[in-house]
Protein backbone atom coordinates (compact mmCIF):
# COMPACT_ATOMS: atom_id res chain seq x y z
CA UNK A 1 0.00 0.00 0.00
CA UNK A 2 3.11 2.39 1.00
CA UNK A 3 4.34 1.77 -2.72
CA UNK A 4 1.11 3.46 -4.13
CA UNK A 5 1.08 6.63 -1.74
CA UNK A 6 4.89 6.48 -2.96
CA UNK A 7 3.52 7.07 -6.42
CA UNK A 8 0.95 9.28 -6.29
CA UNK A 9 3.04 11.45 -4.30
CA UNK A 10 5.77 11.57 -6.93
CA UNK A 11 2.98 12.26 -9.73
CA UNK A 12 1.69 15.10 -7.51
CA UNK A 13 5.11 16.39 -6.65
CA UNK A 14 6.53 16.10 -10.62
CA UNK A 15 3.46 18.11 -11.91
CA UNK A 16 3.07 20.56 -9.23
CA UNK A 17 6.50 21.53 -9.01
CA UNK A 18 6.59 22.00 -13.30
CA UNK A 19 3.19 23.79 -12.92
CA UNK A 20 4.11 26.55 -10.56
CA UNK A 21 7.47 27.32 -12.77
CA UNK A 22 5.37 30.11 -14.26
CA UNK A 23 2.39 32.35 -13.39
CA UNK A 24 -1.27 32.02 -14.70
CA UNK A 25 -3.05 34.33 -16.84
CA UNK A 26 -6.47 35.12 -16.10
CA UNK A 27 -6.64 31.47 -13.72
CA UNK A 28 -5.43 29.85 -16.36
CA UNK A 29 -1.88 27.77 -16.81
CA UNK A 30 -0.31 27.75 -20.53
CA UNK A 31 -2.10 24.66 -22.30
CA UNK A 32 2.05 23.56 -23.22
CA UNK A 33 2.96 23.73 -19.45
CA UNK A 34 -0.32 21.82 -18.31
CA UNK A 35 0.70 19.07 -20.91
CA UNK A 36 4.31 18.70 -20.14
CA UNK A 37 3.52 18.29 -16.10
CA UNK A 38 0.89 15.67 -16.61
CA UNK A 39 2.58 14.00 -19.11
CA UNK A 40 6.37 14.10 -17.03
CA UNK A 41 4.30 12.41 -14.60
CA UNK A 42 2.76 9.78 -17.13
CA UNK A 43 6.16 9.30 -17.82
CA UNK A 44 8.02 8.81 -15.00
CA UNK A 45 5.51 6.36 -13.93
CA UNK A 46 6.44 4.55 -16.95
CA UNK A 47 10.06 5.18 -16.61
CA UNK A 48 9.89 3.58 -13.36
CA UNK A 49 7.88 0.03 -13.98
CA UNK A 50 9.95 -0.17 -17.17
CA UNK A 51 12.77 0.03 -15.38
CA UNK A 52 10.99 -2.76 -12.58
CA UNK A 53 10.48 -4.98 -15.40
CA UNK A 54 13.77 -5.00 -17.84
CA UNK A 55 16.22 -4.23 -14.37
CA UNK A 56 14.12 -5.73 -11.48
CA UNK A 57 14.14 -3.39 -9.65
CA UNK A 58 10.77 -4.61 -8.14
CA UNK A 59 7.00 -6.30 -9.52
CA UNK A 60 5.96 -3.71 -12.42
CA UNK A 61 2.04 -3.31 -12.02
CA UNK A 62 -0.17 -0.93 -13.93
CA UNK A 63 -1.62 0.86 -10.61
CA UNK A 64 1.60 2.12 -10.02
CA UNK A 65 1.70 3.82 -13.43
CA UNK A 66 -2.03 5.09 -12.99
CA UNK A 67 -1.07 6.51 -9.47
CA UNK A 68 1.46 8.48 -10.57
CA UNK A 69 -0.60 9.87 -13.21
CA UNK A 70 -3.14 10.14 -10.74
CA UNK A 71 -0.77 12.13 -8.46
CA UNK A 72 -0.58 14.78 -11.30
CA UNK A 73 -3.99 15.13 -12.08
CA UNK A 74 -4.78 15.88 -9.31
CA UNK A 75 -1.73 18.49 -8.80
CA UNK A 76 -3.29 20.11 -11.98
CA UNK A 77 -6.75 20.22 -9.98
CA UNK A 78 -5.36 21.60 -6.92
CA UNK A 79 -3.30 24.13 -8.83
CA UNK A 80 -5.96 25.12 -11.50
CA UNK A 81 -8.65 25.48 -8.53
CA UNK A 82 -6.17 28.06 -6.19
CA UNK A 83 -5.80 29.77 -9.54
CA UNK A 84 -9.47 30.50 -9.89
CA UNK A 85 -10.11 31.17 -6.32
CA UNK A 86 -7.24 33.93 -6.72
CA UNK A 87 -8.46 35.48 -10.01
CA UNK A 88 -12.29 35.21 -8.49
CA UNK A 89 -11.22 37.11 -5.40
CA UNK A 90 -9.34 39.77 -7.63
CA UNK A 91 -12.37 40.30 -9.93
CA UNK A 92 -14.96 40.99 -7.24
């Protein structure tokens, strides 16, 4: 159970990290940046169970790959919905 906290924190951690590198616009994140920090998570979740399977480093298993996707998902959520809370309470 440890191993899938262990990889949806580094989803969460991979995308938030990318997504706060720059500022929003109007509550909104650049569509390039939103890609690139869910898809650096998608992909070190693959990077790691390939790397389980061809160098053993442990059992490769498809929840770990959807957790750490998972984990940056929901970074995007968390960032995307303190963006609009910040441009709502600017606007009124």
């Amino acid at each position: 159970m440890t191993d899938l906290i262990l990889h949806f924190a580094a989803g969460f951690l991979i995308s938030f990290i990318i997504l706060i590198l720059k500022k929003p616009v109007e509550a909104r994140r650049p569509d390039w940046l939103v890609i690139v920090a869910v898809g650096a998570s998608l992909l070190a979740g693959v990077a790691k169970e390939a790397g389980d399977y061809y160098l053993g480093w442990g059992t490769p298993e498809i929840a770990d790959i959807t957790l750490t996707w998972g984990g940056g998902i929901v970074a995007l959520a968390v960032v995307a919905l303190v963006d609009w809370i910040k441009y709502k309470r600017s606007n009124t």
